[in-house]
Each structure stands twice: as C-alpha cells, then as structure tokens.
Protein backbone atom coordinates (compact mmCIF):
# COMPACT_ATOMS: atom_id res chain seq x y z
CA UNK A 1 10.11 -3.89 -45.04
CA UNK A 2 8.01 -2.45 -47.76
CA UNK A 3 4.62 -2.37 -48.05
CA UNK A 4 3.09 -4.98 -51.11
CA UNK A 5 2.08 -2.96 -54.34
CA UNK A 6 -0.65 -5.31 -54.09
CA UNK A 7 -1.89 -6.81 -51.13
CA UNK A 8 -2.79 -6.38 -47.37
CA UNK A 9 -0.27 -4.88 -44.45
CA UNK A 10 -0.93 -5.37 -40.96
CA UNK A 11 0.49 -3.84 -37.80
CA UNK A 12 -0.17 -4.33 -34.21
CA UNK A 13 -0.80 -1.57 -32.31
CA UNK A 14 0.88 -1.60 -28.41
CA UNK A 15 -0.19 2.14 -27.08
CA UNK A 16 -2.75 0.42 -24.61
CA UNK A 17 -1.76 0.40 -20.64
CA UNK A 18 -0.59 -2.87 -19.77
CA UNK A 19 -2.59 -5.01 -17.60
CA UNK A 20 -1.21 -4.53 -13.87
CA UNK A 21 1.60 -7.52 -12.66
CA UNK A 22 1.27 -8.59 -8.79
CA UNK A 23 3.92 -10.01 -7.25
CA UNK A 24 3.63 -13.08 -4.29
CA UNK A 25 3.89 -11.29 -0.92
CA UNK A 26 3.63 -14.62 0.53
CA UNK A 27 6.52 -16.49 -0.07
CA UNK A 28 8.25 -17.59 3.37
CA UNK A 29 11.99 -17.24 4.59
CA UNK A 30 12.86 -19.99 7.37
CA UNK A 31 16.43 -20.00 8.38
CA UNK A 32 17.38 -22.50 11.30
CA UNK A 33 19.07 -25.44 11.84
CA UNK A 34 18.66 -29.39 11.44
CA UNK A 35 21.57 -31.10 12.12
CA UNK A 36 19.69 -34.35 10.98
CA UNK A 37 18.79 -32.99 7.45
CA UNK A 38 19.84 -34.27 4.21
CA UNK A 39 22.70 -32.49 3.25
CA UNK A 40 22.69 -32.85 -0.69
CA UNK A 41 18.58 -31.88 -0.05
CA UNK A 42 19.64 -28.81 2.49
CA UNK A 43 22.90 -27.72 1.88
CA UNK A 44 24.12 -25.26 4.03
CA UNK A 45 23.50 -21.57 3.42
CA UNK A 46 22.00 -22.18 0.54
CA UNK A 47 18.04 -21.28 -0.53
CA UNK A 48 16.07 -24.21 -0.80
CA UNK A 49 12.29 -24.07 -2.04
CA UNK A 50 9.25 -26.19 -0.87
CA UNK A 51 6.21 -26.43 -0.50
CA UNK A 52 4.88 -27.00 3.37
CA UNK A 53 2.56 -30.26 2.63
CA UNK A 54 5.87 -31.90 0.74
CA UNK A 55 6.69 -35.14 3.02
CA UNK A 56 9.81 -35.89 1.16
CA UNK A 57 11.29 -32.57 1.78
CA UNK A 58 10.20 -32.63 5.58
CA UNK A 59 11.45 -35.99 5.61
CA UNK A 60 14.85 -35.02 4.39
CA UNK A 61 14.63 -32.59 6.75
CA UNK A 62 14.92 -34.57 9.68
CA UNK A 63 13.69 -33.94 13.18
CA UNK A 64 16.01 -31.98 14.80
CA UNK A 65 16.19 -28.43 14.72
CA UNK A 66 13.90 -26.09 14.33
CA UNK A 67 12.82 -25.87 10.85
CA UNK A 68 10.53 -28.87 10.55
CA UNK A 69 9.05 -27.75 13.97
CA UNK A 70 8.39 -24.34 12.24
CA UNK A 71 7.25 -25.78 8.86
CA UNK A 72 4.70 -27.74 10.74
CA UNK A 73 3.81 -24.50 12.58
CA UNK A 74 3.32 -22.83 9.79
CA UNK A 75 0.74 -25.96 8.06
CA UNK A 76 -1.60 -25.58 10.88
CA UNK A 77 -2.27 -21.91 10.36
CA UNK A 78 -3.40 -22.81 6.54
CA UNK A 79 -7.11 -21.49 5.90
CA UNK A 80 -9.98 -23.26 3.46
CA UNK A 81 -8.90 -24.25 0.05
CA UNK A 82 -4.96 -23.86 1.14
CA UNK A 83 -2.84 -26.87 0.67
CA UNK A 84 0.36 -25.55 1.21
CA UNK A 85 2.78 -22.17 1.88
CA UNK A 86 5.74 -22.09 -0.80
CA UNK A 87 8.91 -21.60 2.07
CA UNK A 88 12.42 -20.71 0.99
CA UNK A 89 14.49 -22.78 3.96
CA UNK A 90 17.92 -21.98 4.99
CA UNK A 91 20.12 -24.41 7.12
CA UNK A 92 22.49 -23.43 8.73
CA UNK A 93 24.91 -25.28 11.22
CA UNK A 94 23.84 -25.56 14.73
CA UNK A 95 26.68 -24.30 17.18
CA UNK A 96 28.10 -25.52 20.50
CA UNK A 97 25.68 -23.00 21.98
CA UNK A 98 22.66 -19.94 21.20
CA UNK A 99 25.51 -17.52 20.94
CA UNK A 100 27.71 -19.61 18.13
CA UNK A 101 24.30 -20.35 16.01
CA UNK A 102 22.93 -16.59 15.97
CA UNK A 103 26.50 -16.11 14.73
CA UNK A 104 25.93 -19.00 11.96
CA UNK A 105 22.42 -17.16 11.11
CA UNK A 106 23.94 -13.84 11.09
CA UNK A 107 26.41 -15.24 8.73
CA UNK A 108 29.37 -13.22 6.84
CA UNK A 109 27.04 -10.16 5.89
CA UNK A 110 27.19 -11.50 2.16
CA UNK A 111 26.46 -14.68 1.16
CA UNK A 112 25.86 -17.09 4.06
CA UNK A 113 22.88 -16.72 7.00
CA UNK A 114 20.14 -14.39 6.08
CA UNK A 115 21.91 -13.16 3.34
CA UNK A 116 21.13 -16.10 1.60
CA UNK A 117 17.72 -15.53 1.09
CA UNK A 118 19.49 -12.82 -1.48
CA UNK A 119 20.18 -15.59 -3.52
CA UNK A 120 16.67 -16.94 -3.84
CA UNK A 121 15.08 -14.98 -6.59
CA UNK A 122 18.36 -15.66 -9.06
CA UNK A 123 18.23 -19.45 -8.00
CA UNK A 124 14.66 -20.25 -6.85
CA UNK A 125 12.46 -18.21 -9.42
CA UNK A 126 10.56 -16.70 -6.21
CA UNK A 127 11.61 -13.98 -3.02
CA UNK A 128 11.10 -14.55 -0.07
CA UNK A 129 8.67 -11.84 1.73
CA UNK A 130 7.60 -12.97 5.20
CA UNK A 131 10.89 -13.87 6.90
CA UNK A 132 11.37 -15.78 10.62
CA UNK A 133 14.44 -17.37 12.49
CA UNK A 134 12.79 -18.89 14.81
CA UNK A 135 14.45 -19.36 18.41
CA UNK A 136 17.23 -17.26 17.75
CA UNK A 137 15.86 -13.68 17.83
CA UNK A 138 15.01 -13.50 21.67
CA UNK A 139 18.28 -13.87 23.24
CA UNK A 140 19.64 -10.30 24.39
CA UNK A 141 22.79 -9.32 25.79
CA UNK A 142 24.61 -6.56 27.88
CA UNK A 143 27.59 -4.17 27.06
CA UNK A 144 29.81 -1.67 27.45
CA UNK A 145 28.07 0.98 25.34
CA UNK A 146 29.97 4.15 26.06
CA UNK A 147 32.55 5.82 28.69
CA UNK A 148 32.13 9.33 30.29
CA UNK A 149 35.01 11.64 31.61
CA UNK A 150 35.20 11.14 34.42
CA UNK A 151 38.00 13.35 35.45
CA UNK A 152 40.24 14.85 32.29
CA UNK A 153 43.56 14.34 34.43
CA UNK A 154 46.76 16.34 32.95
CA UNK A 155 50.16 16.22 31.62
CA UNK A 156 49.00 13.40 28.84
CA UNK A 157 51.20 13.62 25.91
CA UNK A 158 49.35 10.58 24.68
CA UNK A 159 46.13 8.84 24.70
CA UNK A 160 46.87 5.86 27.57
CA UNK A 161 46.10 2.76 27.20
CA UNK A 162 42.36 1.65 28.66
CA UNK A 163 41.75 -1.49 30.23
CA UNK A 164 37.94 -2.67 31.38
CA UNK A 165 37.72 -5.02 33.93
CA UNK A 166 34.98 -6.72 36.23
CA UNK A 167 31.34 -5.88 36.02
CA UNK A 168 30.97 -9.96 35.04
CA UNK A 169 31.73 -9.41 31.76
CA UNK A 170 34.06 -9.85 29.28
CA UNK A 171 35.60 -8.33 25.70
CA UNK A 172 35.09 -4.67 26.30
CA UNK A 173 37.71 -2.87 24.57
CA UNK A 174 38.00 1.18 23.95
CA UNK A 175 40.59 4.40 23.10
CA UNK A 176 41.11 7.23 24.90
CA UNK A 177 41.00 10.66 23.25
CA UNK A 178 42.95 13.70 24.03
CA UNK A 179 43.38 16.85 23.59
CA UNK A 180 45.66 19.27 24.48
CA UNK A 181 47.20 17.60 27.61
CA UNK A 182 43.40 16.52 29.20
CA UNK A 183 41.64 13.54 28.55
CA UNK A 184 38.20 14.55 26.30
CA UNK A 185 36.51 11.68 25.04
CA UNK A 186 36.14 7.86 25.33
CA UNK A 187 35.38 5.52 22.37
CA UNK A 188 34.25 2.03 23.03
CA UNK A 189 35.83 -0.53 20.25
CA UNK A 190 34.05 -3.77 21.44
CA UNK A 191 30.95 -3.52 23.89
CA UNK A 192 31.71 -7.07 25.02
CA UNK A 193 29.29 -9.27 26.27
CA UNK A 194 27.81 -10.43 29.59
CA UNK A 195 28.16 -7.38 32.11
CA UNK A 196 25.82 -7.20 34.85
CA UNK A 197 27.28 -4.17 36.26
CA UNK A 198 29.50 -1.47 34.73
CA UNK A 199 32.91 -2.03 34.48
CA UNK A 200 35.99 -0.70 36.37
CA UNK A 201 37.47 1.70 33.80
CA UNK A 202 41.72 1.93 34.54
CA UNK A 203 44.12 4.47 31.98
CA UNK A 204 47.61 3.62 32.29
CA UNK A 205 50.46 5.27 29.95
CA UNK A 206 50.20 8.29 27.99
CA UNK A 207 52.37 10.09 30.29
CA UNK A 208 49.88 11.81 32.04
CA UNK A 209 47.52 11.38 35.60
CA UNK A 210 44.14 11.44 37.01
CA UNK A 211 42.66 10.56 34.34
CA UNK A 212 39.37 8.84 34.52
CA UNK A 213 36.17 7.02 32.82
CA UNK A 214 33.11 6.12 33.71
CA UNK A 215 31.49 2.76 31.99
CA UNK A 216 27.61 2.64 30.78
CA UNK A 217 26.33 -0.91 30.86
CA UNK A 218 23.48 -1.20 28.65
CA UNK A 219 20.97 -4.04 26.65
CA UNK A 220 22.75 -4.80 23.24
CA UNK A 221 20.16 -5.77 20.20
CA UNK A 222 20.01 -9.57 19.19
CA UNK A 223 22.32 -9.68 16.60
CA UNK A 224 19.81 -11.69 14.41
CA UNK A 225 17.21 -8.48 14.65
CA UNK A 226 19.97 -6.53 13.65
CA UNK A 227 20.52 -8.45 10.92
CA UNK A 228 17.59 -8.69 9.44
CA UNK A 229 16.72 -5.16 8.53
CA UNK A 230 19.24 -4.63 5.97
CA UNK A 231 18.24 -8.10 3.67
CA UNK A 232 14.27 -7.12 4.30
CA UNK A 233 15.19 -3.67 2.89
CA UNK A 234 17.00 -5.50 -0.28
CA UNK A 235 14.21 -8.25 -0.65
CA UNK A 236 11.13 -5.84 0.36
CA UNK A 237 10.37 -8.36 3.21
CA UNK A 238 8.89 -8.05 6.06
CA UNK A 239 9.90 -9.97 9.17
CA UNK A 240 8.49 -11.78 12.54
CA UNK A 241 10.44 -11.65 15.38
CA UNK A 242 10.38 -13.36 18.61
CA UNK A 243 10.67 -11.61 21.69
CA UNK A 244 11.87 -13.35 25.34
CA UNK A 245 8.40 -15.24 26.37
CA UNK A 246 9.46 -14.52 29.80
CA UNK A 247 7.93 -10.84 31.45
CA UNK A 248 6.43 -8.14 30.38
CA UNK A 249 9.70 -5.87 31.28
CA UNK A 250 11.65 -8.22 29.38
CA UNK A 251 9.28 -7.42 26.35
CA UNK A 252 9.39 -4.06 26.56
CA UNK A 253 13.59 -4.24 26.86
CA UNK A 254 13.72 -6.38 24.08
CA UNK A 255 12.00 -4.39 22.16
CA UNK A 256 13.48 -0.98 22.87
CA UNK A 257 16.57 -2.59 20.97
CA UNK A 258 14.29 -2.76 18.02
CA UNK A 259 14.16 0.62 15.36
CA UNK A 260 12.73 -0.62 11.86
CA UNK A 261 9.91 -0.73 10.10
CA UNK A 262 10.53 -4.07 8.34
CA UNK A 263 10.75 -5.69 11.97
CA UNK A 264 7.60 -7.24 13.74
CA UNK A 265 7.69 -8.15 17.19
CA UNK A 266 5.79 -10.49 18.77
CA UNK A 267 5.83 -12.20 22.18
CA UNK A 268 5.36 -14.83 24.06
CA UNK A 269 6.24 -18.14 22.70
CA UNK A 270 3.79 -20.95 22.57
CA UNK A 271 3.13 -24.63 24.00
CA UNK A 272 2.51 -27.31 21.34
CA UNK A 273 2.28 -31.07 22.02
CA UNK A 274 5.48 -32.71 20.62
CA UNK A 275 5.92 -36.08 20.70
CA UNK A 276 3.12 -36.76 23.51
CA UNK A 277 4.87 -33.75 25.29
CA UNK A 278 4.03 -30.54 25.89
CA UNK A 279 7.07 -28.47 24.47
CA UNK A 280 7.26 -24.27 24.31
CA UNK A 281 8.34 -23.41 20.19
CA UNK A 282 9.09 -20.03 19.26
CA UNK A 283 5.42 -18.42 18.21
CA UNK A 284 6.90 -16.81 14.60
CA UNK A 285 6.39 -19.49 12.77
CA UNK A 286 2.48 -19.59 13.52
CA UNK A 287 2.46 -15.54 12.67
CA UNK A 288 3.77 -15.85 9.14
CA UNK A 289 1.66 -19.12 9.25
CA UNK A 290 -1.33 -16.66 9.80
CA UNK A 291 -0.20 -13.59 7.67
CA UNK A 292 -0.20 -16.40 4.73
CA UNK A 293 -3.37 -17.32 5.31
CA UNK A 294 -4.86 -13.62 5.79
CA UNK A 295 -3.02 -13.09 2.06
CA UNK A 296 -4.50 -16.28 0.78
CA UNK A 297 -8.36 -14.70 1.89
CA UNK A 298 -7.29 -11.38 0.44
CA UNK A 299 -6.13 -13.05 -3.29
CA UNK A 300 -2.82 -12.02 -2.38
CA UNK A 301 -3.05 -8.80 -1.71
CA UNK A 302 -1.41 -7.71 2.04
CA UNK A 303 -3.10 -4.98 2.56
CA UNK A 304 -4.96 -6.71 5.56
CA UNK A 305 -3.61 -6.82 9.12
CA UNK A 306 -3.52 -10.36 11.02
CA UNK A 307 -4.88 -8.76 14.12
CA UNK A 308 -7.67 -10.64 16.33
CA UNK A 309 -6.62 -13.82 14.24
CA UNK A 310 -6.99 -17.57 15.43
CA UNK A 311 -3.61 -19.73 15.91
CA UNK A 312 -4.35 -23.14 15.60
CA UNK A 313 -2.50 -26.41 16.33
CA UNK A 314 -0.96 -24.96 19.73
CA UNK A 315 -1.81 -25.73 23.43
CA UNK A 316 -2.11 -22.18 24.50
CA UNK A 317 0.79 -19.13 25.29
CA UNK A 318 3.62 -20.56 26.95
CA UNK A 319 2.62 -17.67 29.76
CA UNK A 320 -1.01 -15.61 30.13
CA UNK A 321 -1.30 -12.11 29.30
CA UNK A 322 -3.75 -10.23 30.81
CA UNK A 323 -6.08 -8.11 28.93
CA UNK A 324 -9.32 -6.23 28.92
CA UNK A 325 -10.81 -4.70 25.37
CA UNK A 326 -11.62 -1.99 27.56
CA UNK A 327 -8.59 -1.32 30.42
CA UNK A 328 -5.14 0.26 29.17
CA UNK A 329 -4.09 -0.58 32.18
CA UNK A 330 -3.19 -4.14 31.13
CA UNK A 331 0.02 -5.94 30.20
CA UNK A 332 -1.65 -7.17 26.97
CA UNK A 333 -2.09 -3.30 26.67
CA UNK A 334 1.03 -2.20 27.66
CA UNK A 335 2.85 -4.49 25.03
CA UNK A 336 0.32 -3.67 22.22
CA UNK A 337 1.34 0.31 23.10
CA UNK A 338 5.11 -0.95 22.85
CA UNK A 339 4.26 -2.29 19.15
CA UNK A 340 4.49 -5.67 20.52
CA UNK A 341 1.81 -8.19 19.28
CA UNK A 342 0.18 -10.62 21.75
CA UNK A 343 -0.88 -14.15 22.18
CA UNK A 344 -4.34 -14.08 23.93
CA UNK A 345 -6.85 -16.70 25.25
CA UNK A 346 -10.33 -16.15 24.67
CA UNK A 347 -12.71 -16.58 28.00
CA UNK A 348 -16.47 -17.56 27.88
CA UNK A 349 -19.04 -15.12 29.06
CA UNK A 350 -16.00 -12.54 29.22
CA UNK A 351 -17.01 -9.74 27.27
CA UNK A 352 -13.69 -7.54 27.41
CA UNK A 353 -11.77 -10.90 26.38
CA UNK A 354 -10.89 -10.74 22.32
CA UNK A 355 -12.59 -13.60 22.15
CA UNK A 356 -15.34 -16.63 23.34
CA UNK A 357 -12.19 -18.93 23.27
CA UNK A 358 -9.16 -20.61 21.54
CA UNK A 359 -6.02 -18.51 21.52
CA UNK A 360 -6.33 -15.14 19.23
CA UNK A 361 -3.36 -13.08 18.08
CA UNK A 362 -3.48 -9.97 18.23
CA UNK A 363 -0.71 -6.95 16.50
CA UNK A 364 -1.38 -4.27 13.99
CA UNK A 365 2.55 -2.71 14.49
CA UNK A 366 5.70 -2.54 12.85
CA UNK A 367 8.75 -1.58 15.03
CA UNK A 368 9.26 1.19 13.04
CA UNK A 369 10.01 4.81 14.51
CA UNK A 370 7.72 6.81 11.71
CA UNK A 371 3.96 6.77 12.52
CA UNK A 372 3.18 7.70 9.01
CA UNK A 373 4.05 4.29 8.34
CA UNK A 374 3.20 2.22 11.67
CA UNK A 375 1.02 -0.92 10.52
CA UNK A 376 2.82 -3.91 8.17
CA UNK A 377 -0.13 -3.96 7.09
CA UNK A 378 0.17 -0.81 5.30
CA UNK A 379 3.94 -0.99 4.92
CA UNK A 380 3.58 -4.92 3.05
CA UNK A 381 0.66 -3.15 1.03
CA UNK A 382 3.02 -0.15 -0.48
CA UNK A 383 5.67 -2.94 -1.16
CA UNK A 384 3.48 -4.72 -3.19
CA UNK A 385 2.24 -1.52 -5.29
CA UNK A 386 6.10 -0.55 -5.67
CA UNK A 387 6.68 -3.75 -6.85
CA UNK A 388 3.86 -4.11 -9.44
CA UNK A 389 5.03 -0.59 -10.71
CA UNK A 390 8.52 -2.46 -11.58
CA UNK A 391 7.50 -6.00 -12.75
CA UNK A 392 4.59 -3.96 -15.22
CA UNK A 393 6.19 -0.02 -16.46
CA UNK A 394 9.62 -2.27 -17.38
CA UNK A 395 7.98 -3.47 -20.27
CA UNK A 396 7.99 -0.12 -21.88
CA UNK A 397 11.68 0.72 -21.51
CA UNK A 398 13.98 0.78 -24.64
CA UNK A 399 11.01 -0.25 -26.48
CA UNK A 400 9.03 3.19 -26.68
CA UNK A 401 10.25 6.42 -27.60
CA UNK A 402 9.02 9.49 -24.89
CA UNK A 403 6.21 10.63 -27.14
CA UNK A 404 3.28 11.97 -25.21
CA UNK A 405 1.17 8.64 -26.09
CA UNK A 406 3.97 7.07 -24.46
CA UNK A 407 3.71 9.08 -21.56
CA UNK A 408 -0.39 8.86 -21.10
CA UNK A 409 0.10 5.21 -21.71
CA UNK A 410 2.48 5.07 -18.70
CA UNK A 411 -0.20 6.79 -16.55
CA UNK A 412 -3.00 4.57 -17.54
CA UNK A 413 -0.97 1.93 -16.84
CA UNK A 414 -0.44 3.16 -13.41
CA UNK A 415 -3.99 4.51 -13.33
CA UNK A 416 -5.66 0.73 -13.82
CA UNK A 417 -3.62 -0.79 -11.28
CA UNK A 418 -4.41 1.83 -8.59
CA UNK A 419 -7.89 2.15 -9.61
CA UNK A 420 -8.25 -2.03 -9.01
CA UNK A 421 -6.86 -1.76 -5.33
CA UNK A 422 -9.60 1.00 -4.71
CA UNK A 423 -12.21 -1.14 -5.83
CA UNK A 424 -11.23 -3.59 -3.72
CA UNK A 425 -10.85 -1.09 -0.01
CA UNK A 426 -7.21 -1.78 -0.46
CA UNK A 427 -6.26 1.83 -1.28
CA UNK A 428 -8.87 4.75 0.13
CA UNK A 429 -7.57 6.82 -3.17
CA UNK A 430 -4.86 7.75 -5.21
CA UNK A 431 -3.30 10.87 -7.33
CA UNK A 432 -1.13 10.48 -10.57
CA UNK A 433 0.64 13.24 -12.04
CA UNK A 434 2.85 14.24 -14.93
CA UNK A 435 3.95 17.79 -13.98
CA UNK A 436 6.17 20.36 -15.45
CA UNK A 437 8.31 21.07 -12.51
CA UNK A 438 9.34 17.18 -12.14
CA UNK A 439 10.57 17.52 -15.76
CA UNK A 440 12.54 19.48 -18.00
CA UNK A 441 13.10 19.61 -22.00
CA UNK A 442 16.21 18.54 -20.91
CA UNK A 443 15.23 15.45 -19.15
CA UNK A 444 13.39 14.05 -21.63
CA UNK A 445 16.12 14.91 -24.22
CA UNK A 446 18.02 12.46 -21.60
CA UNK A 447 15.33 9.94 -22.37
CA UNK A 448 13.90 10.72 -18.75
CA UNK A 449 10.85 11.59 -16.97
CA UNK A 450 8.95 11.33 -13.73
CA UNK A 451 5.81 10.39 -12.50
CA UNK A 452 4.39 11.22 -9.35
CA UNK A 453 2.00 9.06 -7.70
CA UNK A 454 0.22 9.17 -3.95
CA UNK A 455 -1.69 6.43 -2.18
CA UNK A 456 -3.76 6.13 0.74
CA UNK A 457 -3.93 2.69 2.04
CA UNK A 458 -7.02 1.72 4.34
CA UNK A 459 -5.86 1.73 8.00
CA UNK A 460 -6.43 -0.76 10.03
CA UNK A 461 -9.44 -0.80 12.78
CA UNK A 462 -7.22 -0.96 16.20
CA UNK A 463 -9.79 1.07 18.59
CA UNK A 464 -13.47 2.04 18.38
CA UNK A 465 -14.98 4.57 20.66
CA UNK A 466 -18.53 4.71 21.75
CA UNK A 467 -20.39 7.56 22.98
CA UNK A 468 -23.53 6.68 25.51
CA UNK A 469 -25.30 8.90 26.42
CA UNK A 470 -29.45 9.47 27.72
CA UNK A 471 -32.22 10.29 25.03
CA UNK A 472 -35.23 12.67 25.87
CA UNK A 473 -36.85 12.67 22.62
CA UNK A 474 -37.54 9.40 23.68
CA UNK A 475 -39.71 10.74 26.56
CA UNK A 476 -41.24 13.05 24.32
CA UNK A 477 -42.08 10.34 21.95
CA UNK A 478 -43.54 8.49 25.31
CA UNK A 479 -45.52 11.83 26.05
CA UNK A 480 -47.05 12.40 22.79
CA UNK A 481 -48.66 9.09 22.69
CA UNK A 482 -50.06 8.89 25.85
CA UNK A 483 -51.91 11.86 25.22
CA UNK A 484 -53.14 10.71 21.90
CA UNK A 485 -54.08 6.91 23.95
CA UNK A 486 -55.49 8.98 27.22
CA UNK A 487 -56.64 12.20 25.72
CA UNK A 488 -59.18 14.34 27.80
CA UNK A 489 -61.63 12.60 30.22
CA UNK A 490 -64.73 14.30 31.94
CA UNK A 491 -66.80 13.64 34.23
C-alpha cells in the first residue's frame, strides 16, 4: 500500500504491554461412577461440563454413585453471591469391587480415567484445576517390594527360577541375578497384592545351591494417588485426596506413600444426612467445594490457603480429632506436621479449639518433598502467574520482530501483571530482568531470547508466637504519680 498523494494515512500503533490474561483456577475435575446416569448425557470416559446448580444434569446423573453425592458436596460449600462451581465430570464404570473401579479410574494411562480430563480443554473450552476421585483414593495395599540375599549359594550357571509363596498374599513375581557362580541381586517384577507377612522366598534351577532371599513386605501407594500426579503436572492442577478416615497411624501410612507437590491430603471422611440417614462420604468433595469458594472471595486469584475454613452441609467428622491451638502433642497436630489437613469441631468456651463451633477445616500443605514450595496455596498461585505469562506474551510471537521496543514491551507486559498481584498481597515482590548472560547475538539471530523473572508469594499464617513477659516501667509509671498525687507532707 502506498500512501495517497493527497489525503490522510493512518496506522495503529501496538508497542504498548498488553493488558495481563488470568486464567480460571477454579474449574473442578470429578471422576467417579453412576451406574444410574444417562449414558448419551455421561458417556463413559469422556469430559462432561456443568454447572453444580444444573438439575437436569444432576438428574441425568442419577443417584447412584458418587458423583451426584460429591456435586452436592461441593454446592453446600458455595459462599455469598455464588450460584454455582463449573465441574468437568468423568464416569467411569463401577467394578465388581474397590479394586476393579480404582483400575477403571486409573484407566489405560492415555485416554480413559483421569486421563480424560486431558481431553477437556480441546473439547470443553475450560481445564480442569482442582481435581477429586472421591472414595477411591484411600484404599492402600501391601507388597512384595524388594528381596535381599540372603545367602549367595554357588555353582549357579544360571539365574533359577524364584517362586513367592504364603505371607497371605498373592501375584508376587521376581528374577534372580547372578554373577559369577553366586547369587547377587533380587528384582521384584510384580509386588502383588494382599501380604500380611513376608513371603517364603524358594530358588529352584539354575544349576546351582544354597541360594537364598529374603522378602520385604511393605504399604503400596493407592494406585489412584499415583495416578494423579502425572495429569495434574500436564493440566497444572492441583488435587484433593482422601486419606483412610480410620486412625491416626493409618493417616500417617497413607500418607508416607504420598511424594508430590500437586497432591493434597486430607483426612477423615465426613457424616452427611442422606436420605433421612446418616451416611460417611468421602470429605474431598467439600475441600475443592471450599477452595472454590476461597477463589470466588479472592476474584479468582489462589493465592489464599483454605485453612481454618467452615464446611457446611455435613453432620460432623466421621471420627474426632483431638486438638489444642496450643499442644503439639495432639493427633490433629501430629497429622497437620505429616502435611495432612484436618476436619475439626469447634467447642464453646474452648479457647485452644479453632473455633466457637461448627466443623472448621484446617490444611495449609501440599505433599510435596521441597519446602521451598510446601503450601498449594503458593504452588496454585505460581500456576496461575505461569499461566497468565502464556495465555498474554503469545500474542506477540510471529507478529513482532526482536527489536528492543519489542523486548521492553515484553517486560512491561510482564511488569503490569506482577505489579497487580502486589497490589493486591498476592505477591510480596517481584524482579524482571533482560540480561546479557541469558542471551547471545546469536540467540536473537535465532529469533530467541529470555527473560528472567522472580516472585515471592505471601506465605500463609500457620503459627503465631507470643512473647509474655512482666513490665516495670509500669511500676515506675505507678511511682512517679504517686509522688506527684502524695508529694511531701509535714507536720
């Protein structure tokens, strides 16, 4: 295009930062199952959205199961001007028993069970970010997990054959390793399932003898826990997980199978009225319930914990926890020091309860090994600055050349969002930086560069520490006025 001989030319300008782009940490993932449901509404492995207040879509999804229980968990959580949580539901079938469902929720590692949820964005237009399978993360089981040498033996020209037998369990399977003509190493194949004792370990074959193992029977993770990390990582979810609702040692071995930061236990169940009967539900459903809420106060931004939070619509904890706001020596305590959050009552006129009354939860903890990075709080909050740094600095790829307005517009850009989460206590401060030594003349040749940005998200308030101690300027105080009061009298 020329520009007229005669006449006016206009051109729009588009150096300016571009206004920050949040993304909706709020969306729910419910996988479970509801034999009764509409199929053609529910379809199997397969993303479904709704919104919690929809009666057509509870309706069609009929009353077994747990995802209308969950759903309805979820509604009574809702806060002041909320009508509704968006939910992405997955069905899937419900097996002969536990063991054949978690296997129907694990699904093929693709497409089917949790990794449906992958599907959602493509499909559903939204992602799923607070994820629960309600009923089906608890259940823990026992294995085979390794095999010590026992005694090398001799004269093996061959690794024998091992067979695993007893301990009241079954499927074990593992190889024997030699070398030379001794027996140096054990690897288990299948841990099995159900052993309540280790094993006998027997070597047969190979040519050699006295050869022999020893077996190590120990907790295996839910495989629905185990699951889970890998699609959170993919979908930059987050994800409550049941634990057993039974003991405090169950807790804590429960959650010693746990190792990720995307994972957030919480335990025990709860009792809700069902029907005219008083039922125990899975208590994840009422978390997520509250962490949508807590987002919905915030604007939408996660950077908030959903510690010392009421959960409505439910009788009480399907078992008490003790605790004290002032005694470590607590199992409320304990679990909280395990990472594990807690369902507590409040007590009247009980002021080391977390509360006058109703039932409070209480967890700041992700199950996460790094301490750098310990509350979801602060973990959900870095997700959703990553992810406003994608959905808004896209817009200038392929359509700017690197130029160094291009570059300072890239930093502003980054700059404004930052600066907004500060104002807000979201982020305590934050650095930006375009620096030599993260780019070359022969990056940007490339059509590259890098950015370096830090962040300090607000911690969360977990314990407060008060000095008391006596105060003699106070007496001073008291001394200097009596004199002025009293003074000198004579006689």
């Amino acid at each position: 295009m020329s520009d007229p001989t005669f006449g006016i030319s206009i051109t729009r300008l588009d150096s300016e930062p571009r206004p920050p782009v949040w993304s909706d940490m709020s969306v729910v993932g419910l996988i479970g199952t509801a034999d009764a449901a509409d199929a053609a509404t529910f379809p199997l492995n397969t993303p479904v959205f709704m919104y919690s207040d929809d009666a057509t879509m509870l309706t069609a999804l009929g009353a077994d199961g747990t995802l209308k229980d969950a759903v309805v968990l979820i509604n009574n959580q809702l806060g002041e001007f909320q009508v509704a949580a968006k939910i992405v539901v997955v069905r899937v079938a419900e097996g002969v028993d536990a063991d054949a469902t978690i296997a129907n929720i694990v699904g093929d590692g693709i497409s089917t069970g949790v990794n449906a949820f992958l599907d959602a964005g493509p499909a559903l237009a939204v992602i799923p970010r607070l994820i629960c399978a309600p009923g089906y993360t608890s259940q823990r089981d026992s294995g085979v997990t390794s095999i010590t040498v026992a005694n090398a033996g001799s004269g093996y020209t061959s690794a024998p054959t091992v067979a695993i037998t007893g301990g009241g369990g079954t499927g074990a399977t593992a190889t024997a390793t030699i070398t030379g003509d001794a027996i140096t190493g054990f690897t288990v194949t299948d841990p099995g399932s159900g052993y309540e004792t280790p094993p006998t370990i027997t070597l047969t074959g190979g040519g050699g003898t006295g050869g022999a193992g020893t077996a190590v029977v120990a907790d295996l993770a839910n495989p629905v826990c185990a699951a889970l990390p890998a699609v959170c990582d993919k979908l930059l979810a987050h994800a409550v997980v049941d634990g057993p609702g039974t003991t405090e040692q169950d807790a804590i071995n429960w959650r010693e199978t746990l190792n990720h930061s995307r994972l957030i236990p919480v335990d025990p169940a709860v009792k809700v009225l069902d029907g005219g009967l008083t039922v125990v539900q899975p208590m994840s459903p009422a978390i997520v319930g509250v962490g949508v809420r807590r987002d919905h106060e915030k604007q939408g931004r996660p950077f908030h914990s959903w510690a010392n939070q009421p959960v409505q619509g439910i009788l009480g904890p399907s078992r008490p926890i003790n605790f004290s706001l002032t005694d470590g020596a607590t199992e409320g305590q304990r679990l909280l020091s395990n990472n594990i959050g807690v369902l507590l009552r409040g007590e009247l006129g009980v002021e080391t309860a977390i509360a006058q009354g109703g039932f409070v939860f209480v967890g700041t903890d992700n199950a996460g090994e790094d301490d750098l990075w310990r509350f979801y709080n602060v973990t959900r909050g870095r997700d959703y600055i990553h992810l406003m740094l994608l959905r808004t600095l896209r817009f200038y790829l392929g359509r700017f050349n690197i130029t160094g307005q291009t570059i300072q517009a890239v930093l502003n850009t980054m700059e404004t969002g930052l600066r907004n989460l500060k104002a807000d206590g979201d982020v305590l401060g934050y650095e930006i930086k375009f620096t030599r030594d993260q780019n070359s003349p022969e990056e940007l040749r490339q059509g590259r560069f890098t950015v370096n940005f830090a962040a300090e998200e607000a911690p969360v308030l977990r314990y407060l520490g008060v000095q008391s101690s006596r105060y003699r300027p106070a007496l001073d105080a008291l001394l200097d006025d009596l004199l002025a009061q009293v003074g000198v009298i004579k006689g």
